[in-house]
C-alpha atoms as a PDB file:
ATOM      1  CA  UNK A   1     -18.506  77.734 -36.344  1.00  0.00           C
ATOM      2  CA  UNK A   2     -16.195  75.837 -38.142  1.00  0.00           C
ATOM      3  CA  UNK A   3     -16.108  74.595 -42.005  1.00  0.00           C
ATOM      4  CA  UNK A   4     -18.985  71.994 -42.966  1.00  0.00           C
ATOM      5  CA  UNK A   5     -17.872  68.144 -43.537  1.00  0.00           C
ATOM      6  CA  UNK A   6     -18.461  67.498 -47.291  1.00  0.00           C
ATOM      7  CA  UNK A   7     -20.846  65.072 -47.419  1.00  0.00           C
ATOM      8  CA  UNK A   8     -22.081  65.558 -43.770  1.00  0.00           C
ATOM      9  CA  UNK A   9     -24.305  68.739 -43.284  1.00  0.00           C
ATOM     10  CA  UNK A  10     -27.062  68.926 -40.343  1.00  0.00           C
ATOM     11  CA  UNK A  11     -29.329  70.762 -42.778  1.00  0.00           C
ATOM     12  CA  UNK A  12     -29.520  68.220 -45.401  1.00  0.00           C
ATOM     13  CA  UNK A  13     -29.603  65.257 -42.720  1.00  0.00           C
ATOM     14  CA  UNK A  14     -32.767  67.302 -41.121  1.00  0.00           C
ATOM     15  CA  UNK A  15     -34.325  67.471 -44.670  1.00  0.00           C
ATOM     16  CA  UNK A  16     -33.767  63.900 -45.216  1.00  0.00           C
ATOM     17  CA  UNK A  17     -34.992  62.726 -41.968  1.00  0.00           C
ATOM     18  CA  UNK A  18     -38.455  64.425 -43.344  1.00  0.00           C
ATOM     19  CA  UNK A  19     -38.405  63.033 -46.224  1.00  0.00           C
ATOM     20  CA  UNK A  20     -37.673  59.470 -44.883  1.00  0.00           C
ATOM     21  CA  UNK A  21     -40.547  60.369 -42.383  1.00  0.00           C
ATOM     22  CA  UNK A  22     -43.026  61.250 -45.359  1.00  0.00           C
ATOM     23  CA  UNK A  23     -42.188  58.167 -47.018  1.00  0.00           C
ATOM     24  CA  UNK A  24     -42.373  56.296 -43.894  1.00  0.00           C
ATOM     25  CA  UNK A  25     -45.849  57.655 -43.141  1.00  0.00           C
ATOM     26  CA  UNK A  26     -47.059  56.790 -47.020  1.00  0.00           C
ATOM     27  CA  UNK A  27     -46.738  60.518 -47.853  1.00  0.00           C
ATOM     28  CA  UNK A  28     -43.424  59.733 -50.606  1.00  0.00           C
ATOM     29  CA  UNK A  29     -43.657  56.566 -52.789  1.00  0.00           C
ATOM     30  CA  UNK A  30     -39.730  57.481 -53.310  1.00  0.00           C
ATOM     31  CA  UNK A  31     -36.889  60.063 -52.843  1.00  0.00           C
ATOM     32  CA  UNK A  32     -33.690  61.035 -53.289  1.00  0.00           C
ATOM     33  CA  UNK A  33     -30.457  63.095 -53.276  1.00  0.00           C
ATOM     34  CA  UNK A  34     -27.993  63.172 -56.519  1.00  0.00           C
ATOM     35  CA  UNK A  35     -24.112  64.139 -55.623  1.00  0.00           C
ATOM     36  CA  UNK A  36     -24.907  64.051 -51.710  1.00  0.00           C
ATOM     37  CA  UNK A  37     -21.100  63.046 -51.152  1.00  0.00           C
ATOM     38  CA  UNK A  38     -19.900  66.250 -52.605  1.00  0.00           C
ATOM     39  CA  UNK A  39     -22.622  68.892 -50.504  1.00  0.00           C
ATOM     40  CA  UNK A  40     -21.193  71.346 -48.293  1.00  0.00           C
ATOM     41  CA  UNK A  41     -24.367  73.520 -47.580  1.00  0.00           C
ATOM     42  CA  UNK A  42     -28.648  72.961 -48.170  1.00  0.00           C
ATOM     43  CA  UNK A  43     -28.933  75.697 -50.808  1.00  0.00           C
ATOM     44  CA  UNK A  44     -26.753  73.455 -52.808  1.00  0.00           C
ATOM     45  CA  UNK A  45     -28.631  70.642 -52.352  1.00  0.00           C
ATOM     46  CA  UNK A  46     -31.129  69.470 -55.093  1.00  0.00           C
ATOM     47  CA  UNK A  47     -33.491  66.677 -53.328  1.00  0.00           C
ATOM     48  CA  UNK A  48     -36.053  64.746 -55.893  1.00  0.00           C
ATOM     49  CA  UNK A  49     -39.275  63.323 -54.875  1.00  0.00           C
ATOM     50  CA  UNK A  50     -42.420  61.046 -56.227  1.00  0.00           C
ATOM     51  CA  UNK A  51     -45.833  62.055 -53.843  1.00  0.00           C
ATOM     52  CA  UNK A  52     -47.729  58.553 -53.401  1.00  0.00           C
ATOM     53  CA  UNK A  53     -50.586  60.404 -54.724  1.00  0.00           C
ATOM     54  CA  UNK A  54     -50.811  63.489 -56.288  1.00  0.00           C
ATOM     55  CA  UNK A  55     -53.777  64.679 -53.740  1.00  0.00           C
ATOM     56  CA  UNK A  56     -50.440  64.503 -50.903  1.00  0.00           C
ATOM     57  CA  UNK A  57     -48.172  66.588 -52.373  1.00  0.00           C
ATOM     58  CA  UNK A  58     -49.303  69.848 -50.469  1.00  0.00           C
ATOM     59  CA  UNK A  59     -49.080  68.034 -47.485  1.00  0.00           C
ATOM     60  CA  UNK A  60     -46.015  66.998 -48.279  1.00  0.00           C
ATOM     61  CA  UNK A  61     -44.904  71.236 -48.827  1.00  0.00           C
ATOM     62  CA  UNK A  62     -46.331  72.007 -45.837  1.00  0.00           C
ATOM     63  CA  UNK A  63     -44.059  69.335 -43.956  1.00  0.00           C
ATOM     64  CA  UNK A  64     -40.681  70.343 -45.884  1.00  0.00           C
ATOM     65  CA  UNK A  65     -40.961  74.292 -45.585  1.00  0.00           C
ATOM     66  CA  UNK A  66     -41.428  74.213 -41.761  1.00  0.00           C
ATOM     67  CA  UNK A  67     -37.492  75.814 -41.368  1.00  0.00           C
ATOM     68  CA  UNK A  68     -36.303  76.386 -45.060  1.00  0.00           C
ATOM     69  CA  UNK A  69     -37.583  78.438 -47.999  1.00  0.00           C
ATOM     70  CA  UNK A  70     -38.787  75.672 -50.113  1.00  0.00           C
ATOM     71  CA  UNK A  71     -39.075  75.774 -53.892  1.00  0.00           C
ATOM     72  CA  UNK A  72     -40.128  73.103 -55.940  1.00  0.00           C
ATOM     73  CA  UNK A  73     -41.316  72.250 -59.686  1.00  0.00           C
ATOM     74  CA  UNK A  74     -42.313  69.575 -61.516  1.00  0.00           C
ATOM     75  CA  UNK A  75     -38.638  67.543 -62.785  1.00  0.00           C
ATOM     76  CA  UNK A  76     -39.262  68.108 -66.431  1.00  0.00           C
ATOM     77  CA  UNK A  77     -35.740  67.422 -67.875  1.00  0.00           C
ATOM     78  CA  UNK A  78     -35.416  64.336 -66.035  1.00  0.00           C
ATOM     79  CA  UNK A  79     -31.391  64.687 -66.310  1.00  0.00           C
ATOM     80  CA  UNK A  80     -30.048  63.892 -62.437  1.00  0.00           C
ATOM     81  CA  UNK A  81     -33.305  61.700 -61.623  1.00  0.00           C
ATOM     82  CA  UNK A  82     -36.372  60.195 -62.789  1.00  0.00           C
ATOM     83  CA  UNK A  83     -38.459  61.119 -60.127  1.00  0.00           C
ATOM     84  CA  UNK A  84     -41.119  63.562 -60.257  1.00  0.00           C
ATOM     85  CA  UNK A  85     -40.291  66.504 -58.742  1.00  0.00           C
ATOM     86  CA  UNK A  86     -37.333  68.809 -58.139  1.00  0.00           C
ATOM     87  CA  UNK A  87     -37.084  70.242 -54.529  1.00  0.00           C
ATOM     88  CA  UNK A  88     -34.521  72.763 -53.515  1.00  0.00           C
ATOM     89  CA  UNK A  89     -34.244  74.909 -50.185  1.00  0.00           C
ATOM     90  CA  UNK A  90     -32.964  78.384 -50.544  1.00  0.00           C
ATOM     91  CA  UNK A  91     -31.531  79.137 -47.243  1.00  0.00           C
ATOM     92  CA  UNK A  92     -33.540  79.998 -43.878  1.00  0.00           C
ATOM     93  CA  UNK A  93     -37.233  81.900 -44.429  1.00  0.00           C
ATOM     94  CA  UNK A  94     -36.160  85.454 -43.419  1.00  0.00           C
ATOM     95  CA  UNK A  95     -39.710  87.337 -42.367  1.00  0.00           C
ATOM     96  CA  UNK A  96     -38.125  90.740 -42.643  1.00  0.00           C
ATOM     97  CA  UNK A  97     -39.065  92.786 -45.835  1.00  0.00           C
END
């Protein structure tokens, strides 16, 4: 496996296809990805998000934590994006204990 393109990492294009689906499909009113040009791996990646309606957003958990370990929280600080919340992805779910 060689070294990942900055800027070009299957991971993050696989989230963002989701999230482009979701918004597509009137899941996401908007979304987005601060610094993507400088990304080298997912777990680096913070990804922002406003649900169309509050009542979607486990739906739209549910769709985004299919292949990663998803956290997310409410984007208080509102410093790299206005949107409403802050979604990172901490690497591949590992089932063993």
């Amino acid at each position: 496996m060689g070294m990942a393109q900055i800027g070009y990492v299957p991971e993050i294009i696989a989230v963002k296809n989701d999230l482009q689906r979701l918004k597509v499909n009137d899941l996401i009113k908007e979304w987005e990805l601060p610094y993507e040009e400088i990304l080298t791996r997912l777990s680096a990646a913070i990804f922002f998000l406003t649900p169309t309606d509050e009542t979607k957003l486990e739906k739209i958990w549910a769709e985004l934590e299919k292949n990663q370990l998803l956290k997310y929280r409410e984007n208080t600080e509102k410093k790299l994006s206005r949107l409403q919340w802050r979604v990172e992805f901490n690497g591949s779910i590992n089932l063993a204990v």
